[in-house]
Protein backbone atom coordinates (compact mmCIF):
# COMPACT_ATOMS: atom_id res chain seq x y z
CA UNK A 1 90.02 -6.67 50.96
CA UNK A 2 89.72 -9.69 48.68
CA UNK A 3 86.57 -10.51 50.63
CA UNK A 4 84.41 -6.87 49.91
CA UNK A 5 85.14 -6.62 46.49
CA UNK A 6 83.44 -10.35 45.68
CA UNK A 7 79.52 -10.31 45.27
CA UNK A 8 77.43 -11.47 48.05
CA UNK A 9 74.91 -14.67 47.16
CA UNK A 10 71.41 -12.96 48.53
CA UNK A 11 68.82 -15.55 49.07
CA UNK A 12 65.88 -13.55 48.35
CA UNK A 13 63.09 -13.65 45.72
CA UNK A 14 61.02 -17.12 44.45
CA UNK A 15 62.86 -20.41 45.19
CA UNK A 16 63.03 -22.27 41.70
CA UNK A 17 60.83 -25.27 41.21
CA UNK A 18 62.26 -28.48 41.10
CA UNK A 19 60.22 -29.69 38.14
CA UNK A 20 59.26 -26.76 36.23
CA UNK A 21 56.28 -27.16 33.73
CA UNK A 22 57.88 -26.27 30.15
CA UNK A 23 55.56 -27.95 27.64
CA UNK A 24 53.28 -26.59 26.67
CA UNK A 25 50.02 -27.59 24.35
CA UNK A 26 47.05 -25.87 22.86
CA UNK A 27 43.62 -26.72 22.00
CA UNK A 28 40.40 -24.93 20.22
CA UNK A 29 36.77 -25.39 20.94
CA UNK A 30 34.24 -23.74 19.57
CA UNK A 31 31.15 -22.16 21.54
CA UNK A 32 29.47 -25.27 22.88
CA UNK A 33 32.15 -27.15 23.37
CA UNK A 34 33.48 -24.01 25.23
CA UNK A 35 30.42 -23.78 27.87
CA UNK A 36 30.64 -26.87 28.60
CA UNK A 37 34.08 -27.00 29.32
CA UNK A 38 33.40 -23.71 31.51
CA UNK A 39 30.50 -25.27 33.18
CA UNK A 40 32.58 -28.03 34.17
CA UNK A 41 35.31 -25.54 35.60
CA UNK A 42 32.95 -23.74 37.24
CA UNK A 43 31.47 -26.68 39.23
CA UNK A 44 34.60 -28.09 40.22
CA UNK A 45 35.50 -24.70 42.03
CA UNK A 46 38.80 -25.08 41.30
CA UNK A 47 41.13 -21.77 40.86
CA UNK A 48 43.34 -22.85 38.26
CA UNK A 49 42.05 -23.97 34.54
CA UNK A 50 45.19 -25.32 33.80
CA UNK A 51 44.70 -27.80 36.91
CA UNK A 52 41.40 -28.07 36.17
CA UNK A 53 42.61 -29.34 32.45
CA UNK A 54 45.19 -31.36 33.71
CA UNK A 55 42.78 -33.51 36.43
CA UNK A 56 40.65 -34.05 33.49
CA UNK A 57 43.37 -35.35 31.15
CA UNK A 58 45.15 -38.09 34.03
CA UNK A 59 41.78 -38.96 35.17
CA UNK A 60 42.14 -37.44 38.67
CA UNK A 61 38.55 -36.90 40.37
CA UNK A 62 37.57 -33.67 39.95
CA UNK A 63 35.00 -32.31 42.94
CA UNK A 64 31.96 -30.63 41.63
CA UNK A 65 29.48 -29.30 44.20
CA UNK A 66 26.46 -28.28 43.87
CA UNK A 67 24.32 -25.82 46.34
CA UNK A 68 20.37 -26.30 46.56
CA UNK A 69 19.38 -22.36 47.57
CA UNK A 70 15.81 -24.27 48.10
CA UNK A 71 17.20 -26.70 50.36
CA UNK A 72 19.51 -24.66 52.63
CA UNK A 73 16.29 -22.20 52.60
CA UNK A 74 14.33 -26.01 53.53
CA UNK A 75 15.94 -26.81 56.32
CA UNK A 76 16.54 -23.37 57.81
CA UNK A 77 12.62 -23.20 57.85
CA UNK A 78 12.45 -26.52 59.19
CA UNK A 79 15.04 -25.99 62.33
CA UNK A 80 13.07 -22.85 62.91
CA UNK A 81 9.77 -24.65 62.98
CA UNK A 82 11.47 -27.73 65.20
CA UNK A 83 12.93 -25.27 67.30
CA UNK A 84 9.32 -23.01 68.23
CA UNK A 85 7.80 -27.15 68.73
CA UNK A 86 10.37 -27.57 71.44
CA UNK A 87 9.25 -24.14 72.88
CA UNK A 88 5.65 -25.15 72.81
CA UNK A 89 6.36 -28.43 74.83
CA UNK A 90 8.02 -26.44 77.49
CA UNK A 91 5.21 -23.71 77.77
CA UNK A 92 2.45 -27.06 77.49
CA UNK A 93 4.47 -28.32 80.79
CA UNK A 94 4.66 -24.98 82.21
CA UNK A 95 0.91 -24.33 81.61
CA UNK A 96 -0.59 -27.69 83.21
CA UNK A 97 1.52 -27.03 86.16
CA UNK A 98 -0.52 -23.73 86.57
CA UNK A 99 -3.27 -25.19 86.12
CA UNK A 100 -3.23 -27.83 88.99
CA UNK A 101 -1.80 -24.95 91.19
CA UNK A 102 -4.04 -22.54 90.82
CA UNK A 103 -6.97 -23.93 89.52
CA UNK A 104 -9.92 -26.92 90.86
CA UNK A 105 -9.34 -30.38 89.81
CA UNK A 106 -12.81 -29.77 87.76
CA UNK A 107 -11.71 -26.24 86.33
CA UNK A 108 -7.79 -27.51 85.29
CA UNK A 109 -9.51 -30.81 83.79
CA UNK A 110 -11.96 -28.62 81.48
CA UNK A 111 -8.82 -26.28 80.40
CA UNK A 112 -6.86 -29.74 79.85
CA UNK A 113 -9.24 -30.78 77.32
CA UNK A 114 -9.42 -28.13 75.26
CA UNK A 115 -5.08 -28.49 75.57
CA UNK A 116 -5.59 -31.53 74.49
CA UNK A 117 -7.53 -30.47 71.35
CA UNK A 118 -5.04 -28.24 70.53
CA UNK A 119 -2.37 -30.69 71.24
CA UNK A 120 -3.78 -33.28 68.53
CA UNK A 121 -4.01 -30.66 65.91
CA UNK A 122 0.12 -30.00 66.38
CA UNK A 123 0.85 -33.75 65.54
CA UNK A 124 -1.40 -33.76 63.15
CA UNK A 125 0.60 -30.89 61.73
CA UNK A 126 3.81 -32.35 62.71
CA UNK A 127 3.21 -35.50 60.77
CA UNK A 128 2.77 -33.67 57.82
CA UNK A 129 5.85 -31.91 58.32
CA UNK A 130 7.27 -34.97 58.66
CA UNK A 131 6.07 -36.64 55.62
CA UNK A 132 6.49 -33.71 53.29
CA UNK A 133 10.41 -33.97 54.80
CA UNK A 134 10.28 -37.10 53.88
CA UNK A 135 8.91 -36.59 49.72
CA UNK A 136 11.41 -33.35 49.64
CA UNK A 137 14.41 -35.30 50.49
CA UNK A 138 13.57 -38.27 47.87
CA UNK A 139 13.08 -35.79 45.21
CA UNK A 140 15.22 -33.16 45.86
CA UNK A 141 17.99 -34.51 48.07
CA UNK A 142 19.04 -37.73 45.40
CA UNK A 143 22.49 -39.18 47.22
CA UNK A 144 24.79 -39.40 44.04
């Protein structure tokens, strides 16, 4: 009987923490101060101001990260464009092979060079590509 009238321990709800944090401090800034400090918080992407606060005060690096829209938007169009070049060198294979088959030697040769034109003009435009690549990542794409 002794043991249904004692209280039973339940182990339920939020363990305690083994350090809590007690102290407590305050600081004011006023409105420029304040967006900057926000800024800050908001590039660091970190859910918590108070361990935003607290990296800041013991010096702790603090990740801030920065996304380009006009970059991202960059190299989308440029893995499309790469993407329709590799297309283009199979159909170029595909097409000289039809030629030979079904054409003359004389006839395929004549369709060749105007291929060929065609084919110069594309690396023409593909260095460009290349070197406008090239100036966007050294103005744009600065390693820090």
């Amino acid at each position: 009987m002794e043991e249904k009238n004692r209280k039973q321990i339940r182990k339920t709800g939020r363990k305690p923490k083994i350090d809590p944090a007690v102290h407590r401090y305050s600081i004011n800034l006023n409105t420029e101060d304040n967006a900057k400090f926000l800024a800050l918080f908001d590039q660091s992407e970190m859910k918590a101001i108070a361990h935003f606060i607290t990296a800041c005060i013991f010096q702790k690096t603090v990740k801030t990260v920065k996304i380009d829209m006009d970059a991202i938007e960059y190299h989308e169009k440029l893995t499309r464009f790469f993407s329709q070049f590799r297309a283009i060198g199979t159909n170029y294979n595909q097409v000289v092979k039809i030629l030979y088959r079904n054409f003359s030697e004389k006839k395929a040769g004549t369709y060749l060079f105007k291929l060929e034109k065609e084919t110069i003009e594309l690396v023409q435009v593909t260095k460009e590509v290349i070197r406008l690549t090239q100036e966007f990542e050294e103005k744009y794409l600065k390693k820090e």
